[in-house]
PDB file of N, CA and C in Angstrom:
ATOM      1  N   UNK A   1      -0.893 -16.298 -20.824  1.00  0.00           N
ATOM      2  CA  UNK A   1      -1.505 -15.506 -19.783  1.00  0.00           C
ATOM      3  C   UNK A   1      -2.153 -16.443 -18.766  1.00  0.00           C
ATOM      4  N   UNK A   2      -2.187 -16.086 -17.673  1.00  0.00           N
ATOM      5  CA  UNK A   2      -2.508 -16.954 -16.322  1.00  0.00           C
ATOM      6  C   UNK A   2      -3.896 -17.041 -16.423  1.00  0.00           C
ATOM      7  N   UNK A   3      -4.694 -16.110 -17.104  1.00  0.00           N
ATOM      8  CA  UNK A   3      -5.967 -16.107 -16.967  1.00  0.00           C
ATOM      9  C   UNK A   3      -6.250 -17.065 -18.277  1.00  0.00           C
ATOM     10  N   UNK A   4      -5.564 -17.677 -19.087  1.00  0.00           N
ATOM     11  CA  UNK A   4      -6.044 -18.589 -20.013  1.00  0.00           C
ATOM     12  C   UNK A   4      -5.960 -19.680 -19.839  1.00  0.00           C
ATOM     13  N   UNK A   5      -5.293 -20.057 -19.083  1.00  0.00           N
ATOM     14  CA  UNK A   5      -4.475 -22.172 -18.491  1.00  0.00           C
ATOM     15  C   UNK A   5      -5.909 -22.357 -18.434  1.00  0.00           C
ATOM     16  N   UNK A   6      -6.434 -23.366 -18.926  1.00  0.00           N
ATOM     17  CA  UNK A   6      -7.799 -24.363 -18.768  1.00  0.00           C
ATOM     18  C   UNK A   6      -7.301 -24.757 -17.319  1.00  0.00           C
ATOM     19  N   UNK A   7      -6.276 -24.936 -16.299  1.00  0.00           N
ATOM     20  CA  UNK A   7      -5.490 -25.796 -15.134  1.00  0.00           C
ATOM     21  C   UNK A   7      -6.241 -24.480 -14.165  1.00  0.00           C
ATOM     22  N   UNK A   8      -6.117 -23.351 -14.323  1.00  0.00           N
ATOM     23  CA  UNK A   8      -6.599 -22.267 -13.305  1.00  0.00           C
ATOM     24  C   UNK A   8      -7.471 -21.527 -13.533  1.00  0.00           C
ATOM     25  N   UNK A   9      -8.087 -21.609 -12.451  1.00  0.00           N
ATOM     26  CA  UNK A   9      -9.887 -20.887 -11.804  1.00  0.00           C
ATOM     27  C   UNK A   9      -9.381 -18.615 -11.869  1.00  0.00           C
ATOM     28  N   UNK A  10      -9.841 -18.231 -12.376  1.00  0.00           N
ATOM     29  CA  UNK A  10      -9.726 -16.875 -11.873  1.00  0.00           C
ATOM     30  C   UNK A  10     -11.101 -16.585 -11.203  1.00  0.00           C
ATOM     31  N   UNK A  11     -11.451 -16.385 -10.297  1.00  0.00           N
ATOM     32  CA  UNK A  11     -12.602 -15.630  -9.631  1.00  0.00           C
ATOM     33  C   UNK A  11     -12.223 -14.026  -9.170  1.00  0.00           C
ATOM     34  N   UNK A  12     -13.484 -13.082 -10.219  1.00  0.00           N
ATOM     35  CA  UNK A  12     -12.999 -11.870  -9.897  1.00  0.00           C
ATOM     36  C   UNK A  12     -14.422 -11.105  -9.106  1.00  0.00           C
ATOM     37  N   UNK A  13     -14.318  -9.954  -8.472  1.00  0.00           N
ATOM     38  CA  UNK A  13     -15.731  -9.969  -7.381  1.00  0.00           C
ATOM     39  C   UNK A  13     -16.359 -10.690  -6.718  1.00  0.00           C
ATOM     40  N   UNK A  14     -14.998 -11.599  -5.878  1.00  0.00           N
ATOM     41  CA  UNK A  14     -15.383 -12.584  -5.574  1.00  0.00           C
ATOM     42  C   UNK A  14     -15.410 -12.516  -4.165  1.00  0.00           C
ATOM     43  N   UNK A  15     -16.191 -12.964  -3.160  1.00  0.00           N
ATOM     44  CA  UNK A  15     -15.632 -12.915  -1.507  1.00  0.00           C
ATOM     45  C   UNK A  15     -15.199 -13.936  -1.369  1.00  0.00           C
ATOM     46  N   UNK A  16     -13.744 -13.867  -1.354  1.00  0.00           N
ATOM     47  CA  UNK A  16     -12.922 -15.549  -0.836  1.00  0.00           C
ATOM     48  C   UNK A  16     -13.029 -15.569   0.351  1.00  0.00           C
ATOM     49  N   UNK A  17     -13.712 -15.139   1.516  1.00  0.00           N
ATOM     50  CA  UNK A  17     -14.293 -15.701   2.862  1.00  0.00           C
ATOM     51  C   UNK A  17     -15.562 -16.214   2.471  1.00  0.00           C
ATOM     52  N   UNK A  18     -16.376 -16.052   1.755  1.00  0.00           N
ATOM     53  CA  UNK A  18     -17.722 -16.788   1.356  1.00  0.00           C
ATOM     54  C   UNK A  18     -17.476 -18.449   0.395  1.00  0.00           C
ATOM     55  N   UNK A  19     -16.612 -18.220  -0.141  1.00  0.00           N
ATOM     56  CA  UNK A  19     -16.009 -19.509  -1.102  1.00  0.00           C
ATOM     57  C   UNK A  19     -14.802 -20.278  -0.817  1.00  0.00           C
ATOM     58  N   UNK A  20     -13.942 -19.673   0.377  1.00  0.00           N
ATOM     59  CA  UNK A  20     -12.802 -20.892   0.176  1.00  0.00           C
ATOM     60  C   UNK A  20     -13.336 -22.195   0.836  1.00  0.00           C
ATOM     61  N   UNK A  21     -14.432 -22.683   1.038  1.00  0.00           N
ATOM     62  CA  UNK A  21     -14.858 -23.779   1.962  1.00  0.00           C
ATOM     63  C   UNK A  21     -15.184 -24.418   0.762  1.00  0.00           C
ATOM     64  N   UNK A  22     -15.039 -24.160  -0.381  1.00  0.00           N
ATOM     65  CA  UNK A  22     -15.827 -24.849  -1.559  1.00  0.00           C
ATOM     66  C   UNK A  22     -14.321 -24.731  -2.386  1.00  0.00           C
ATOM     67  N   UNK A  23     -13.453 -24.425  -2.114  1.00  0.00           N
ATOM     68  CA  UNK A  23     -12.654 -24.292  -2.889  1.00  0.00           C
ATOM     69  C   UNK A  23     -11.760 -25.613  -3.140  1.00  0.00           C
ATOM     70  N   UNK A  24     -11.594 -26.242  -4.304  1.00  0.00           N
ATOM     71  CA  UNK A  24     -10.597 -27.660  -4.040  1.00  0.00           C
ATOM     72  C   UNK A  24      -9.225 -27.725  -4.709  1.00  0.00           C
ATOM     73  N   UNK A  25      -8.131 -26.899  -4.482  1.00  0.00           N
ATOM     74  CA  UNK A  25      -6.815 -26.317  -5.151  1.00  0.00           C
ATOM     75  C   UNK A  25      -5.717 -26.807  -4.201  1.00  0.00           C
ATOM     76  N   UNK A  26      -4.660 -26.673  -4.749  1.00  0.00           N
ATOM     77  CA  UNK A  26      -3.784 -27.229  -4.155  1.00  0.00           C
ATOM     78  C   UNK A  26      -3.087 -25.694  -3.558  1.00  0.00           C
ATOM     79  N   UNK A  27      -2.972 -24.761  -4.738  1.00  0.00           N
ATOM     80  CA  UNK A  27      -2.807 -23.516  -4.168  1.00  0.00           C
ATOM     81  C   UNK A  27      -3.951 -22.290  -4.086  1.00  0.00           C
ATOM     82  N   UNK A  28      -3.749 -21.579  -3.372  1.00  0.00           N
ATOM     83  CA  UNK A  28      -4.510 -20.802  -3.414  1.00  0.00           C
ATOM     84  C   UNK A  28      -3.738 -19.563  -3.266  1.00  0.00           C
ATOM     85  N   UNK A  29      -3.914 -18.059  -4.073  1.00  0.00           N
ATOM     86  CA  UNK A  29      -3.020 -16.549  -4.203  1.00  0.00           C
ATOM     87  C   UNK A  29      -3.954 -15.856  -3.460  1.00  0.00           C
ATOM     88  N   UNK A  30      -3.884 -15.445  -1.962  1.00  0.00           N
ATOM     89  CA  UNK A  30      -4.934 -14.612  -1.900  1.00  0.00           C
ATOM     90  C   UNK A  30      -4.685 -13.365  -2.598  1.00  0.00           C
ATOM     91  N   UNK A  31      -5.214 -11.948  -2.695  1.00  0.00           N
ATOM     92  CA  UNK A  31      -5.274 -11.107  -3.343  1.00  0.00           C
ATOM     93  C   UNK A  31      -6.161 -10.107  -3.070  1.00  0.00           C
ATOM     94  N   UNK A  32      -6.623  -9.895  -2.159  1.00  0.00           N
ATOM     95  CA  UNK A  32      -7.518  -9.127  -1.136  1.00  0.00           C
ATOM     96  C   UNK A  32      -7.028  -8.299  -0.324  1.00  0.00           C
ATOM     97  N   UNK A  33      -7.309  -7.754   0.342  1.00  0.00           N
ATOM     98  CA  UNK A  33      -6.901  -6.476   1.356  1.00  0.00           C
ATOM     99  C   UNK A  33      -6.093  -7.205   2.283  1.00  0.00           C
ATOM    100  N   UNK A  34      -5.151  -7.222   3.226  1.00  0.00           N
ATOM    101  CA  UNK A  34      -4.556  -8.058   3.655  1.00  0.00           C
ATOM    102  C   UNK A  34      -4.730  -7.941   4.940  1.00  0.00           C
ATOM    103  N   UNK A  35      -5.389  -6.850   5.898  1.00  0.00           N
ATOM    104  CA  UNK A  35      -6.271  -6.323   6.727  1.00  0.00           C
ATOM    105  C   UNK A  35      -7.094  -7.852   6.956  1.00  0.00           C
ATOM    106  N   UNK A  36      -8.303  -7.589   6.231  1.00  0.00           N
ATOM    107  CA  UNK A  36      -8.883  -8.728   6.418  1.00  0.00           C
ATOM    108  C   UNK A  36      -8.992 -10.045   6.133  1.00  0.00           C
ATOM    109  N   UNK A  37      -7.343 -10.761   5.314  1.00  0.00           N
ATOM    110  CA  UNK A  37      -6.938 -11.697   5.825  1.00  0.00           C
ATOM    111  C   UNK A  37      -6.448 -11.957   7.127  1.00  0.00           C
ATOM    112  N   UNK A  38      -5.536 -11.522   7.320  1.00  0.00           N
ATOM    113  CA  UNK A  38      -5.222 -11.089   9.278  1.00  0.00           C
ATOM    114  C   UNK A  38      -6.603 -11.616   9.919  1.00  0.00           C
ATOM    115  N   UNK A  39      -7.306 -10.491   9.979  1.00  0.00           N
ATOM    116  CA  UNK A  39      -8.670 -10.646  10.939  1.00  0.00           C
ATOM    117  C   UNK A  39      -8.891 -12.026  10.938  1.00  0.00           C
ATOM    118  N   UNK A  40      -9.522 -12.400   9.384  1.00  0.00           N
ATOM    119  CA  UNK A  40      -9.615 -13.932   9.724  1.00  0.00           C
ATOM    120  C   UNK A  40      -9.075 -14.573  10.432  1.00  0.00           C
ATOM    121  N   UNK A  41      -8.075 -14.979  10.576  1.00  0.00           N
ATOM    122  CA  UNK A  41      -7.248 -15.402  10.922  1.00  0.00           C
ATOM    123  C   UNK A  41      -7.028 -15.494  12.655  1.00  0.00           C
ATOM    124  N   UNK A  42      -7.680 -14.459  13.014  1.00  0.00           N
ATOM    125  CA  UNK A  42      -7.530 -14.047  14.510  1.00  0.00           C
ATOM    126  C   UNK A  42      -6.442 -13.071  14.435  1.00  0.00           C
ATOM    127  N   UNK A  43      -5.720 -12.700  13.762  1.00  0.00           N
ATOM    128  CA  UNK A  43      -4.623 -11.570  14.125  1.00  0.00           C
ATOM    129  C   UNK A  43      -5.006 -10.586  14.051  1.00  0.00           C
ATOM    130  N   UNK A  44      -4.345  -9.520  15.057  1.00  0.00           N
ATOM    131  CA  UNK A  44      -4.182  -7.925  14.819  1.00  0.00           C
ATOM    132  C   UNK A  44      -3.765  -6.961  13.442  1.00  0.00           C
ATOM    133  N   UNK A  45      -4.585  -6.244  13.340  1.00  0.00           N
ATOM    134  CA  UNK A  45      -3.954  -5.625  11.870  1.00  0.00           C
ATOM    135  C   UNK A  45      -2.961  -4.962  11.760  1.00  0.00           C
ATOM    136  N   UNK A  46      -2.140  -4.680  10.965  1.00  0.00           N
ATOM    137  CA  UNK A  46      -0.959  -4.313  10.720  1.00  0.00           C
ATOM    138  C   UNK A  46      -0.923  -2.404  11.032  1.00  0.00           C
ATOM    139  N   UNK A  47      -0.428  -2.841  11.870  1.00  0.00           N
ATOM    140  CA  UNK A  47       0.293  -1.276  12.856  1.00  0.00           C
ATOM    141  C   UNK A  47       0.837  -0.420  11.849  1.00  0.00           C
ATOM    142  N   UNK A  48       1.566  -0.817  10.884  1.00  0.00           N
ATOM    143  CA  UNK A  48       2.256   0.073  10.323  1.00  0.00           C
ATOM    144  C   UNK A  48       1.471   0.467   8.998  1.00  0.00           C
ATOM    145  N   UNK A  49       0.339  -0.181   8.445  1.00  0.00           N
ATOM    146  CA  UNK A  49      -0.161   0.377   7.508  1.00  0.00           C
ATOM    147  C   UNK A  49      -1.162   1.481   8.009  1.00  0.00           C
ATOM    148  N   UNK A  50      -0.753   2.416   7.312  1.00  0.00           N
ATOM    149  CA  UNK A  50      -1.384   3.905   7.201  1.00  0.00           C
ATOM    150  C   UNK A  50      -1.810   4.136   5.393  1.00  0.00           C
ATOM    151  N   UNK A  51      -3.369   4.698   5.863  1.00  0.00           N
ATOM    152  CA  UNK A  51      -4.187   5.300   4.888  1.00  0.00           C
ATOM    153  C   UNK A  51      -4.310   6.899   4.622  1.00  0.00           C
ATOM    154  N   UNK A  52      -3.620   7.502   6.150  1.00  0.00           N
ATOM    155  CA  UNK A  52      -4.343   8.810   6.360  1.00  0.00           C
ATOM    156  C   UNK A  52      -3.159   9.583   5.672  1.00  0.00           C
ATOM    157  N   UNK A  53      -3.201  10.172   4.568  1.00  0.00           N
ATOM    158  CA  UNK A  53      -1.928  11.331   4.384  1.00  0.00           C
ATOM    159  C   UNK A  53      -2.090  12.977   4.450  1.00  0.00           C
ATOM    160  N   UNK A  54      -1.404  13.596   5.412  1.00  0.00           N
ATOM    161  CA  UNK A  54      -1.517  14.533   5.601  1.00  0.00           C
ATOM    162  C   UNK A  54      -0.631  15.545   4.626  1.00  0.00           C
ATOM    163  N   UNK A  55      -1.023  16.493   3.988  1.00  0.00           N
ATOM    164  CA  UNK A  55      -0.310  17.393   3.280  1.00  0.00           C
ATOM    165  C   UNK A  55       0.316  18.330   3.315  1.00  0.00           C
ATOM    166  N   UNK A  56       1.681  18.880   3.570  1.00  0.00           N
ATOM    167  CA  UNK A  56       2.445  19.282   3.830  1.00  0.00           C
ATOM    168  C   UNK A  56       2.807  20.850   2.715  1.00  0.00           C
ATOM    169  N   UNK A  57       3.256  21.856   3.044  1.00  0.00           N
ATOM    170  CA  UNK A  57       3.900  22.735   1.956  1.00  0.00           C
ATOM    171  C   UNK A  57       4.884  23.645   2.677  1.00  0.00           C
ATOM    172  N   UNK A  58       6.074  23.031   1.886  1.00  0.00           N
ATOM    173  CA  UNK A  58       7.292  23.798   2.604  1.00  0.00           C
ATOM    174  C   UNK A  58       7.553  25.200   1.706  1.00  0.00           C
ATOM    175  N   UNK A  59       7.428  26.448   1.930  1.00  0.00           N
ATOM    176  CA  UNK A  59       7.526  27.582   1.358  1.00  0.00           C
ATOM    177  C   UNK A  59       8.888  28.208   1.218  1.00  0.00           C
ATOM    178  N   UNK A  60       9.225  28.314   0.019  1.00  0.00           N
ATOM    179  CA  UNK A  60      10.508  29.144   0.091  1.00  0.00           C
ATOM    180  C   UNK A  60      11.874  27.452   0.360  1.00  0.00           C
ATOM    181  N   UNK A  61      11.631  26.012  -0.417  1.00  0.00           N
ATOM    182  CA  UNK A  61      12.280  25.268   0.217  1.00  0.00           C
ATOM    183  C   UNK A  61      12.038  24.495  -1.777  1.00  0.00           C
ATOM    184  N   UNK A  62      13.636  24.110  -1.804  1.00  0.00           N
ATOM    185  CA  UNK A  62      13.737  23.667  -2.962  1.00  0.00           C
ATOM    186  C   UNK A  62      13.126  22.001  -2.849  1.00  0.00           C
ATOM    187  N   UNK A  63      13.392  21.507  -2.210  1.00  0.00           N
ATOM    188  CA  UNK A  63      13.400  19.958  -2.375  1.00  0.00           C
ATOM    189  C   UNK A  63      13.285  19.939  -0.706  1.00  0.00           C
ATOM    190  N   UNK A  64      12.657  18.879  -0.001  1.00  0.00           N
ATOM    191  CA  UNK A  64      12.551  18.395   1.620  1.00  0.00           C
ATOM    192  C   UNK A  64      13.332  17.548   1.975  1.00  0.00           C
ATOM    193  N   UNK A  65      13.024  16.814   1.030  1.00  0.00           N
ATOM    194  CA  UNK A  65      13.935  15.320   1.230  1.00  0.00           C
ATOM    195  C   UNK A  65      14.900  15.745  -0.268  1.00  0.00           C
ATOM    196  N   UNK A  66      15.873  14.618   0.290  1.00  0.00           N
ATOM    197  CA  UNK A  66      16.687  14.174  -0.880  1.00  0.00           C
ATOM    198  C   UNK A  66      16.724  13.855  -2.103  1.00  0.00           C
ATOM    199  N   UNK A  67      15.598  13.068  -1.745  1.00  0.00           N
ATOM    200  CA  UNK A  67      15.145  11.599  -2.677  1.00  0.00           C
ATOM    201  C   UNK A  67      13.408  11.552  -2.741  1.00  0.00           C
ATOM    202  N   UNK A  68      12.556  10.964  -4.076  1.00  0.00           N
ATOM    203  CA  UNK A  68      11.524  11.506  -3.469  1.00  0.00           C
ATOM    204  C   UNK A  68      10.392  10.312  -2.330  1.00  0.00           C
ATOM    205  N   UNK A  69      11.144   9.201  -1.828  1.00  0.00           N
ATOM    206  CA  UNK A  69      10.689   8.728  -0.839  1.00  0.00           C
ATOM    207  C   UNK A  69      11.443   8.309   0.140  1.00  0.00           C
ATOM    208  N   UNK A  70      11.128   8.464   1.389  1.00  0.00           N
ATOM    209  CA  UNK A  70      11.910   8.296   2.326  1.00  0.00           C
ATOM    210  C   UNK A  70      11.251   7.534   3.405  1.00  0.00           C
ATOM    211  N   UNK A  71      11.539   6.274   3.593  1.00  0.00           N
ATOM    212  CA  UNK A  71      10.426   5.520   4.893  1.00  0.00           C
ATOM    213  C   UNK A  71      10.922   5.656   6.072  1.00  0.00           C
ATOM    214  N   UNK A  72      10.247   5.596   6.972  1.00  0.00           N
ATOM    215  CA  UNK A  72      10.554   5.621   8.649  1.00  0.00           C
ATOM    216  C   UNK A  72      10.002   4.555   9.283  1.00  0.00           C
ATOM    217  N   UNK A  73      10.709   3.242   9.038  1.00  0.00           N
ATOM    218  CA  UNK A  73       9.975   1.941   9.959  1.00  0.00           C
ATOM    219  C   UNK A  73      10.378   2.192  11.155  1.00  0.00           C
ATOM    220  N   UNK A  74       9.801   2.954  12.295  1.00  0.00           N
ATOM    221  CA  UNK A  74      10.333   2.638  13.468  1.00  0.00           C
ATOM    222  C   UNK A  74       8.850   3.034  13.940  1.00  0.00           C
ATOM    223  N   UNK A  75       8.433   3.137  15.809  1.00  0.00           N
ATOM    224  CA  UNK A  75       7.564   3.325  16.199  1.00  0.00           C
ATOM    225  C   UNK A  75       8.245   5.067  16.582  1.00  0.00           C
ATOM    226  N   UNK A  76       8.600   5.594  16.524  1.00  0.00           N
ATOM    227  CA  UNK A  76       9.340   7.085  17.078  1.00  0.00           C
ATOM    228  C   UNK A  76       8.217   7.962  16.150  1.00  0.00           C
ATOM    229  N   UNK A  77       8.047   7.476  15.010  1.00  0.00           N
ATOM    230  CA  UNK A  77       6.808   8.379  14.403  1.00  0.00           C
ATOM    231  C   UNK A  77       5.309   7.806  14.072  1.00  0.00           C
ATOM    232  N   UNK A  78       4.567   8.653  13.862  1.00  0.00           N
ATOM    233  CA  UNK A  78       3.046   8.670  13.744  1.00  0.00           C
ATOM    234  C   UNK A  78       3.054   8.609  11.989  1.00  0.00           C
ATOM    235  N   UNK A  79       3.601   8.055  11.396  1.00  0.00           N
ATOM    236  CA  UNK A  79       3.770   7.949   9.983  1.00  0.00           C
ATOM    237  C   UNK A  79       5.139   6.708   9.526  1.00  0.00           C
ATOM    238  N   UNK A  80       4.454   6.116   7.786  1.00  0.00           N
ATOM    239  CA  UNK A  80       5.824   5.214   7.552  1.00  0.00           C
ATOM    240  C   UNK A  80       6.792   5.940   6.509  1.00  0.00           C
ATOM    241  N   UNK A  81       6.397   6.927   6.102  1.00  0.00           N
ATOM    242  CA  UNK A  81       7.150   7.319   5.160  1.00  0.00           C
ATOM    243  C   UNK A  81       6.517   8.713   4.845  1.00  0.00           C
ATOM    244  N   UNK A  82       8.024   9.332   3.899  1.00  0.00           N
ATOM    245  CA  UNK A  82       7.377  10.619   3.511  1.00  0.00           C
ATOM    246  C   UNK A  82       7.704  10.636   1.648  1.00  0.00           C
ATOM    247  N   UNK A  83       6.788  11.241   0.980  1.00  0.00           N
ATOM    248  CA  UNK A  83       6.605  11.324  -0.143  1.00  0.00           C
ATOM    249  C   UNK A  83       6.519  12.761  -0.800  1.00  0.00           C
ATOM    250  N   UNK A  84       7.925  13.077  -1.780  1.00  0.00           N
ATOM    251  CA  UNK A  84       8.053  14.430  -2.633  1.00  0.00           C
ATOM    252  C   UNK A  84       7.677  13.881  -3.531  1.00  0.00           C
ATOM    253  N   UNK A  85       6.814  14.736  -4.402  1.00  0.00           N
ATOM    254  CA  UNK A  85       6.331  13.790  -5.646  1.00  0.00           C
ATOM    255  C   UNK A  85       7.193  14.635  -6.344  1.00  0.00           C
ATOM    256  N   UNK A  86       7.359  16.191  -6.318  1.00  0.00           N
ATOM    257  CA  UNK A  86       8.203  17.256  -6.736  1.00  0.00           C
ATOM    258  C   UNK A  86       9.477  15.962  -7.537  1.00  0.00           C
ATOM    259  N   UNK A  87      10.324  15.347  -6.909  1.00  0.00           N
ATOM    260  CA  UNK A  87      11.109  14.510  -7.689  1.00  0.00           C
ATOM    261  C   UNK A  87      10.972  13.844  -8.580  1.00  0.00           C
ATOM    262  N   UNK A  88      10.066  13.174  -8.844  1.00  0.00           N
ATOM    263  CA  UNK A  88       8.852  12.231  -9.977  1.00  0.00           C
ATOM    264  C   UNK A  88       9.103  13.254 -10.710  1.00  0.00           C
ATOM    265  N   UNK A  89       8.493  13.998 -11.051  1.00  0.00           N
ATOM    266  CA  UNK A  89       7.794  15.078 -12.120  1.00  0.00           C
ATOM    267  C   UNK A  89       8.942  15.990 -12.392  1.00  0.00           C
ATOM    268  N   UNK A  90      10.017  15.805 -11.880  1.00  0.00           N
ATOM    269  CA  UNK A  90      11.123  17.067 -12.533  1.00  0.00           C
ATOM    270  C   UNK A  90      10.565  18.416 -12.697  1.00  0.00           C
ATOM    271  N   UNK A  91       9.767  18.399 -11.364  1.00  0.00           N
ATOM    272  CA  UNK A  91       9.050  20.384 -11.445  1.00  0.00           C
ATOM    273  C   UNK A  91      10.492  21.177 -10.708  1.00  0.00           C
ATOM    274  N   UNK A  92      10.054  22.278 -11.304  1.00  0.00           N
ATOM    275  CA  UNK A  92      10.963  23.166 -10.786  1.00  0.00           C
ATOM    276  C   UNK A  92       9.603  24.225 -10.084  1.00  0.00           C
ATOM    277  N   UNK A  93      10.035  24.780  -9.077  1.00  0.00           N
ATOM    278  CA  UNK A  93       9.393  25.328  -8.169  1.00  0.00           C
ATOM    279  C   UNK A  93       9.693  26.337  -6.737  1.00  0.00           C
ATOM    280  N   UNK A  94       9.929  27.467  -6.165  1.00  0.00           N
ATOM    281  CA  UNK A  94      10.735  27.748  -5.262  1.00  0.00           C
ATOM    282  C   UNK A  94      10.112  26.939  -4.071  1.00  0.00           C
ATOM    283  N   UNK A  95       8.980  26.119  -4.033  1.00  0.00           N
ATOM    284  CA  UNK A  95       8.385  25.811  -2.768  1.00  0.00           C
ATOM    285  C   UNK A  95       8.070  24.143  -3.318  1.00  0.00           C
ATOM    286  N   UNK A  96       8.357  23.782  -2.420  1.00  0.00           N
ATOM    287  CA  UNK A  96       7.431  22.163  -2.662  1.00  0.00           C
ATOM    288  C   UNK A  96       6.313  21.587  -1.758  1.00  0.00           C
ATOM    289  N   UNK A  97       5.838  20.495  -2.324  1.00  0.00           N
ATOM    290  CA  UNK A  97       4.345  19.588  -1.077  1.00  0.00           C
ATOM    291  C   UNK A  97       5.001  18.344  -0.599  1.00  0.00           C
ATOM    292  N   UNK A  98       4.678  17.957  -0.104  1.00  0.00           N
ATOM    293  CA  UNK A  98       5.005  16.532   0.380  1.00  0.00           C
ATOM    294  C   UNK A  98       3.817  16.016   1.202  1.00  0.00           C
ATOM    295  N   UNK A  99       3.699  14.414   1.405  1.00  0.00           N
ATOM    296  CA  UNK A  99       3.267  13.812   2.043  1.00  0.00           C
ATOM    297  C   UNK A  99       3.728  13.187   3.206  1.00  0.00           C
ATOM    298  N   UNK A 100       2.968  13.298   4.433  1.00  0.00           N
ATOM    299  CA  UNK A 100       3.182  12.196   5.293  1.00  0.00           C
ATOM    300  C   UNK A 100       1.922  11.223   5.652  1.00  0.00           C
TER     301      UNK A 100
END
């Protein structure tokens, strides 16, 4: 296990913007929100990550999608993907939910 090598440091609750100036590794994994690696950094945050999901219920509709995820990388929508969980779970149902 990675967390046993005597060779590697695990720091957990850690702020690696408060400690990498002290840090002396040859590598370093960040593992943090990746938002505010960016920032550091000076970059813009990532356009395409979305938090907000709006909930959907199609009535009287077996399945929405095909499949139960379907992404949309383009800028044409206000969302990256849509999510039937209905497929996961093998429900049977005359209506389903979905996410965008």
């Amino acid at each position: 296990m990675i967390g046993s090598n005597e060779k590697i440091d695990v720091f957990s609750n850690t702020d690696f913007f408060e400690v990498r100036d002290r840090l002396n590794c040859e590598t370093i994994i960040y593992t943090g929100p990746i938002d505010s690696y960016f920032a550091d950094q000076g970059w813009d945050s990532l356009e395409y990550r979305s938090l907000d999901f709006e909930r959907k219920v199609a009535m009287n509709t077996k399945f929405f999608q095909p499949i139960s995820v379907v992404n949309h990388p383009s800028n044409e929508n206000d969302f990256t993907r849509i999510v039937e969980y209905k497929h996961f779970l093998n429900q049977t149902s005359p209506h389903t939910v979905y996410f965008i």
